[in-house]
PDB file of N, CA and C in Angstrom:
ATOM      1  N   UNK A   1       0.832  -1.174   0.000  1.00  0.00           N
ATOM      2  CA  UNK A   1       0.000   0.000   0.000  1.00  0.00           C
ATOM      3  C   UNK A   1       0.876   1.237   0.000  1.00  0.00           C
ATOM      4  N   UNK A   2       0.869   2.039  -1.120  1.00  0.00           N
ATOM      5  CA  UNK A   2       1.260   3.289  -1.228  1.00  0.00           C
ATOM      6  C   UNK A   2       0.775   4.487  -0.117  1.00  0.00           C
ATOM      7  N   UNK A   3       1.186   5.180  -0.112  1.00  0.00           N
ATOM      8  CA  UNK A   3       0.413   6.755   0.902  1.00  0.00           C
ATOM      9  C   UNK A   3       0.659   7.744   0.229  1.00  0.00           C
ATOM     10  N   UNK A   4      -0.235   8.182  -0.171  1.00  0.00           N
ATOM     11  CA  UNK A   4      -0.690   9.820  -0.839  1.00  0.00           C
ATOM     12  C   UNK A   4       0.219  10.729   0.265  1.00  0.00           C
ATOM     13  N   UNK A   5       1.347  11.820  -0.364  1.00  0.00           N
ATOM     14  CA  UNK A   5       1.935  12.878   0.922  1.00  0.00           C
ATOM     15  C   UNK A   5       0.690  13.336   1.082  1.00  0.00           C
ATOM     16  N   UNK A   6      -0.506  13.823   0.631  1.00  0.00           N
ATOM     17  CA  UNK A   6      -1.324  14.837   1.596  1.00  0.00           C
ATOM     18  C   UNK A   6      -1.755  14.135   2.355  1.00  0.00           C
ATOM     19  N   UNK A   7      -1.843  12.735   1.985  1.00  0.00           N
ATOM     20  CA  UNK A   7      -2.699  11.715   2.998  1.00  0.00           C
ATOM     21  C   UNK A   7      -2.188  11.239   4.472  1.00  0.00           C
ATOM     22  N   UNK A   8      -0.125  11.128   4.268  1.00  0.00           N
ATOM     23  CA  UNK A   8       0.584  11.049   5.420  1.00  0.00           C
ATOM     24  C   UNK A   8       0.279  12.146   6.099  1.00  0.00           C
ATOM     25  N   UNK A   9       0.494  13.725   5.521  1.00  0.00           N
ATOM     26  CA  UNK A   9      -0.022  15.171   6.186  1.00  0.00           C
ATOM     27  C   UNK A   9      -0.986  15.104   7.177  1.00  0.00           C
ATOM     28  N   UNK A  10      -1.789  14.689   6.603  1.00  0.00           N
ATOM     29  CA  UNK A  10      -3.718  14.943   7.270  1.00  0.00           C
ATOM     30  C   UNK A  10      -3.765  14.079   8.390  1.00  0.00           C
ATOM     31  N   UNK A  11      -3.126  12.621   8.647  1.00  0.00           N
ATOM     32  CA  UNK A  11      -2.952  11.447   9.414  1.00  0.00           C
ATOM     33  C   UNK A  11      -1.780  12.274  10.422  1.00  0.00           C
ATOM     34  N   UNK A  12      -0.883  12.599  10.251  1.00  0.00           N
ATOM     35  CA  UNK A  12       0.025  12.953  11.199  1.00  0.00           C
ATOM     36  C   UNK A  12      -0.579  14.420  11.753  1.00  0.00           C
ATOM     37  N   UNK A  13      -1.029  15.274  11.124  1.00  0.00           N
ATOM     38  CA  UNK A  13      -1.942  16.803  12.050  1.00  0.00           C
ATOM     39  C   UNK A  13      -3.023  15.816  13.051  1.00  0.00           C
ATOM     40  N   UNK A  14      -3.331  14.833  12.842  1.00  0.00           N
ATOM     41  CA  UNK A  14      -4.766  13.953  13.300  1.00  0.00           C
ATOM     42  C   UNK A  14      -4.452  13.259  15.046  1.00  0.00           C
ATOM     43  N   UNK A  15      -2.799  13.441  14.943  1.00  0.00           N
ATOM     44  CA  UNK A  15      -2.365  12.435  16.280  1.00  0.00           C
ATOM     45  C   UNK A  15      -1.428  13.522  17.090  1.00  0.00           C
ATOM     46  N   UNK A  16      -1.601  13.502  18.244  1.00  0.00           N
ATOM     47  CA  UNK A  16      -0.526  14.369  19.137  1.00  0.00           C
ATOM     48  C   UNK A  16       0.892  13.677  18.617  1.00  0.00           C
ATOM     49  N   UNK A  17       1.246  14.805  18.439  1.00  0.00           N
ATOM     50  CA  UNK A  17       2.995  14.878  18.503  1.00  0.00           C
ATOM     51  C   UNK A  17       3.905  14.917  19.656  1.00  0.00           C
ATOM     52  N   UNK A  18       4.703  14.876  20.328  1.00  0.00           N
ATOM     53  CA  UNK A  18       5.354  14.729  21.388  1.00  0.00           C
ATOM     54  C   UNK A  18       6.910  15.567  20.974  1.00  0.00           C
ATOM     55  N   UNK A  19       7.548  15.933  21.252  1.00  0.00           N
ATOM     56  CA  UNK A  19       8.900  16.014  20.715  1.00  0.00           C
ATOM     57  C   UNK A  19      10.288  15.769  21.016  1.00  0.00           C
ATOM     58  N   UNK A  20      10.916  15.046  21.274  1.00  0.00           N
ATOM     59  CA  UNK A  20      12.249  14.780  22.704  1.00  0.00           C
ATOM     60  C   UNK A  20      12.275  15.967  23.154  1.00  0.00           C
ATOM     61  N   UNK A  21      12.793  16.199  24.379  1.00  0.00           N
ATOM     62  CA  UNK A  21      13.146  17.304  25.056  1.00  0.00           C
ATOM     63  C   UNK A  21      14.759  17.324  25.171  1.00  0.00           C
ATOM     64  N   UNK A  22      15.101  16.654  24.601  1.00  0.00           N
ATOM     65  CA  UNK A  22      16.808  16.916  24.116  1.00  0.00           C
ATOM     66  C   UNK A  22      17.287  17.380  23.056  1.00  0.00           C
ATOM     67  N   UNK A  23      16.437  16.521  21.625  1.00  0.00           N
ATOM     68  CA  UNK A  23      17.015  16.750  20.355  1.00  0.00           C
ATOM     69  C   UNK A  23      15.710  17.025  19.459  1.00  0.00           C
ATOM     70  N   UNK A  24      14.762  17.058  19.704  1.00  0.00           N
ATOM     71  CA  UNK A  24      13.817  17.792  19.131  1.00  0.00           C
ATOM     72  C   UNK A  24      12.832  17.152  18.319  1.00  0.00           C
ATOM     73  N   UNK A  25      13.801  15.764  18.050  1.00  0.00           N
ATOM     74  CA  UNK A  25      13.195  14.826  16.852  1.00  0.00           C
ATOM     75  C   UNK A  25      11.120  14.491  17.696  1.00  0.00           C
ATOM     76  N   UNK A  26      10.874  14.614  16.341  1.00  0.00           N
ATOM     77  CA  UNK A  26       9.200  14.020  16.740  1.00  0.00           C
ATOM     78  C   UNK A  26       9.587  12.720  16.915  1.00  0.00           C
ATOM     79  N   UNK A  27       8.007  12.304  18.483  1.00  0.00           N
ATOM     80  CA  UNK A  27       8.031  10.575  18.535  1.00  0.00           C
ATOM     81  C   UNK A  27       7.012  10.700  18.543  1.00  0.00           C
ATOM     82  N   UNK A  28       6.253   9.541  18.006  1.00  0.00           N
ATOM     83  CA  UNK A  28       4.885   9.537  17.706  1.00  0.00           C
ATOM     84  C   UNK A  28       4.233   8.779  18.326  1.00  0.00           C
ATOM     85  N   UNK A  29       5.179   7.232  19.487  1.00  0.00           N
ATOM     86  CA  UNK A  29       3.960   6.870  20.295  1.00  0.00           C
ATOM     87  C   UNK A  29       5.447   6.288  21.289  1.00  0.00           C
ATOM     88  N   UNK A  30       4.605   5.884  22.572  1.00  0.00           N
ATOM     89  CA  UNK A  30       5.409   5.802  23.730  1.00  0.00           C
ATOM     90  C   UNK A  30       6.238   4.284  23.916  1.00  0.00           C
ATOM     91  N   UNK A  31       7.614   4.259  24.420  1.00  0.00           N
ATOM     92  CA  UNK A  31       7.625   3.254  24.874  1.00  0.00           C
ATOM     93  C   UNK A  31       7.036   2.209  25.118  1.00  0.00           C
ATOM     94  N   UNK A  32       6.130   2.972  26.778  1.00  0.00           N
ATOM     95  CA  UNK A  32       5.189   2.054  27.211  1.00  0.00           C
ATOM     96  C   UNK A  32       4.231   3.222  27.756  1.00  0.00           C
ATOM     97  N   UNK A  33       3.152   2.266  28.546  1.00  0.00           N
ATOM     98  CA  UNK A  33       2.168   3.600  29.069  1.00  0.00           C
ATOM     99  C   UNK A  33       1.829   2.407  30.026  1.00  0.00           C
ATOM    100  N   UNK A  34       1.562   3.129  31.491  1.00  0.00           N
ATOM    101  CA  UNK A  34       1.116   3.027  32.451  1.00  0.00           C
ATOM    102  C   UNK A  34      -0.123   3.276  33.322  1.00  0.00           C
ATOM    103  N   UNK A  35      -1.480   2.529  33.478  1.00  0.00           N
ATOM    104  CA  UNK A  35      -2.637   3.343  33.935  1.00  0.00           C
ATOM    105  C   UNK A  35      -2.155   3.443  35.520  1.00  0.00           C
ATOM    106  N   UNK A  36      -2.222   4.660  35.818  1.00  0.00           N
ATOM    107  CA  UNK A  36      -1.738   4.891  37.453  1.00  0.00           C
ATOM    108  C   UNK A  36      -3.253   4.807  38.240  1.00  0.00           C
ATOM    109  N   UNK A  37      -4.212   5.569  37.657  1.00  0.00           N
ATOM    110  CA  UNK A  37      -5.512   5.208  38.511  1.00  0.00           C
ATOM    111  C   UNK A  37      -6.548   5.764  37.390  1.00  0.00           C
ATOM    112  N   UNK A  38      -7.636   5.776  37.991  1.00  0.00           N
ATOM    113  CA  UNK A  38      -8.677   6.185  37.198  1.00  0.00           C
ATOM    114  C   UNK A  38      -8.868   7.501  36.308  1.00  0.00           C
ATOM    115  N   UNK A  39      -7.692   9.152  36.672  1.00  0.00           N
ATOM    116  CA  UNK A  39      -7.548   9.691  35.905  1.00  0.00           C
ATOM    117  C   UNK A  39      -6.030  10.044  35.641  1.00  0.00           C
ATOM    118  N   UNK A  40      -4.993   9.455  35.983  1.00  0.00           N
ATOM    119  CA  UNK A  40      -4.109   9.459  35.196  1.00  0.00           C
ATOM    120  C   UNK A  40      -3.334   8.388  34.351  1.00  0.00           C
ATOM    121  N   UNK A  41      -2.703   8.407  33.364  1.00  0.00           N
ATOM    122  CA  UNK A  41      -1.964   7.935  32.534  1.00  0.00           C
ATOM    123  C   UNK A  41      -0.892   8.236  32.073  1.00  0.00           C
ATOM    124  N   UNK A  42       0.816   7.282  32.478  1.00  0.00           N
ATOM    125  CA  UNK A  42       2.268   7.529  32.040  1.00  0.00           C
ATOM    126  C   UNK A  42       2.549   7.097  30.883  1.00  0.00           C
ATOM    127  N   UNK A  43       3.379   8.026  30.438  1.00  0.00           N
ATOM    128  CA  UNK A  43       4.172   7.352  28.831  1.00  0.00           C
ATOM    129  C   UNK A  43       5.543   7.919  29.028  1.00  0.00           C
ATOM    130  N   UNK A  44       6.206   6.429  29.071  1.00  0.00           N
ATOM    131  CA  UNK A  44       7.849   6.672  28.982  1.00  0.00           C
ATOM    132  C   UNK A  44       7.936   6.410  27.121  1.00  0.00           C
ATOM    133  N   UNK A  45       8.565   7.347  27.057  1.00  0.00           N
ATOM    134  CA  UNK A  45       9.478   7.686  25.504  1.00  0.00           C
ATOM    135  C   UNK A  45      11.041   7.586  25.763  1.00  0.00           C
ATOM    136  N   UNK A  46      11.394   7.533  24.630  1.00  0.00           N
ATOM    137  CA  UNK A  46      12.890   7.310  24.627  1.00  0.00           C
ATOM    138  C   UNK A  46      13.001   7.223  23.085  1.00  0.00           C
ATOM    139  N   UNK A  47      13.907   8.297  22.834  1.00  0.00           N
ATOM    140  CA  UNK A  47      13.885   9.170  21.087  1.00  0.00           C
ATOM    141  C   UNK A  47      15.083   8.057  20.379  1.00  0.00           C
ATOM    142  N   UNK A  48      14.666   7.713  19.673  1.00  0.00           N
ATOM    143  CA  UNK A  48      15.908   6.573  19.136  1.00  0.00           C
ATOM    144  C   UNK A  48      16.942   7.734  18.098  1.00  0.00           C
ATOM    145  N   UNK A  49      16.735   8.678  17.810  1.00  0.00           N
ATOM    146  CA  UNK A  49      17.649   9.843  17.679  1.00  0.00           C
ATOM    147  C   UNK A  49      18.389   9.668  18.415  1.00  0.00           C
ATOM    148  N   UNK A  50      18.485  10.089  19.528  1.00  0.00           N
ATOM    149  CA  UNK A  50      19.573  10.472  20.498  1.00  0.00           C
ATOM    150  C   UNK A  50      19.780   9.619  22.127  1.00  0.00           C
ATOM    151  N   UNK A  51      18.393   8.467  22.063  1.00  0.00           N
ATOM    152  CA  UNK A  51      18.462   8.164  23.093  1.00  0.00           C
ATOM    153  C   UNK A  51      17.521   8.036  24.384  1.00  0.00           C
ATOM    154  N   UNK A  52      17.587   9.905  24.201  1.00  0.00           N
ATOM    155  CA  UNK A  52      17.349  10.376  25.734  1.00  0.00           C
ATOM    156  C   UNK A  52      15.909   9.794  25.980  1.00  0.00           C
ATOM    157  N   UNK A  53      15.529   9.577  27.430  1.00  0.00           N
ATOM    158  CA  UNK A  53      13.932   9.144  27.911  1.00  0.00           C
ATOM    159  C   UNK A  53      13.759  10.142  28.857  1.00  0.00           C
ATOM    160  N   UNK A  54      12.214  10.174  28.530  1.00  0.00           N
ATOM    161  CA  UNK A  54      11.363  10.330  29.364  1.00  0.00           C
ATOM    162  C   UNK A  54      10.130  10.523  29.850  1.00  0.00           C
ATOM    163  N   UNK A  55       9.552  10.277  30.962  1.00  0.00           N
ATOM    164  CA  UNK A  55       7.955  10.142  31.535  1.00  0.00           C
ATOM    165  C   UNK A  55       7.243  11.835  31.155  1.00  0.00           C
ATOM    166  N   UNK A  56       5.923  11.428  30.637  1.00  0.00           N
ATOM    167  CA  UNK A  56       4.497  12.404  30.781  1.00  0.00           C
ATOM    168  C   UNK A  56       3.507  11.669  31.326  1.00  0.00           C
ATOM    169  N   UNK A  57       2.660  12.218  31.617  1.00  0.00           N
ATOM    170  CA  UNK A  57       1.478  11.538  32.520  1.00  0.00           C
ATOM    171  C   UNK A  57       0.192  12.497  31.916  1.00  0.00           C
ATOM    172  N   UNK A  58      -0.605  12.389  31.869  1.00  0.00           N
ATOM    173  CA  UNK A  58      -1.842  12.206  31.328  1.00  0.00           C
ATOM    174  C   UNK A  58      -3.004  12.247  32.397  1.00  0.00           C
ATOM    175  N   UNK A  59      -3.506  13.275  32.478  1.00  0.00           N
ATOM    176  CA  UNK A  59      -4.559  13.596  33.608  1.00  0.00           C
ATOM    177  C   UNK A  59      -5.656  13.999  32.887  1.00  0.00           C
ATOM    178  N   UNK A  60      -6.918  13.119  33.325  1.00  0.00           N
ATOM    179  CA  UNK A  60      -8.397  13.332  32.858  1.00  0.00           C
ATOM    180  C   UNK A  60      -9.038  14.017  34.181  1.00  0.00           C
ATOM    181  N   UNK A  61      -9.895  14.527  33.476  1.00  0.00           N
ATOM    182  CA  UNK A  61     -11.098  15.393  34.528  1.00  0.00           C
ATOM    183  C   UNK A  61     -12.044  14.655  35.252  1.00  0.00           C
ATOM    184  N   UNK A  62     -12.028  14.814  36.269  1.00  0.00           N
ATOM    185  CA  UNK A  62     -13.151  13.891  36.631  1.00  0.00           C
ATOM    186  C   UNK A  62     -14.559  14.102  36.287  1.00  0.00           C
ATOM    187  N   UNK A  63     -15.146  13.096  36.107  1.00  0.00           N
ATOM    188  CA  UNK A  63     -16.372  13.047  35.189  1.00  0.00           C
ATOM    189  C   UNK A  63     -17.739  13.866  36.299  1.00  0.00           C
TER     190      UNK A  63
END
């Protein structure tokens, strides 16, 4: 299966971006992810650019 560039475009504006906080490179999904409780959620990254890792967490509102 081929991909249309406007079609990769439109798919990548569609998903959060993340960016290392060392070297800048985009990562597009986590290591791993962790449910900590009912409104938060961890994602360890680690940029195969350069290496570096690290944790975000993910906080929902309570309903």
């Amino acid at each position: 299966m081929e991909l249309r560039p406007r079609a990769t475009a439109k798919f990548a504006r569609s998903r959060p971006v993340i960016e290392c906080a060392q070297c800048g490179e985009r990562l597009f999904v986590p290591e791993w992810s962790e449910y900590v409780d009912e409104r938060r959620v961890r994602h360890l990254w680690e940029c195969e650019a350069c290496g570096y890792a690290f944790e975000t967490t993910v906080r929902y509102a309570a309903a």
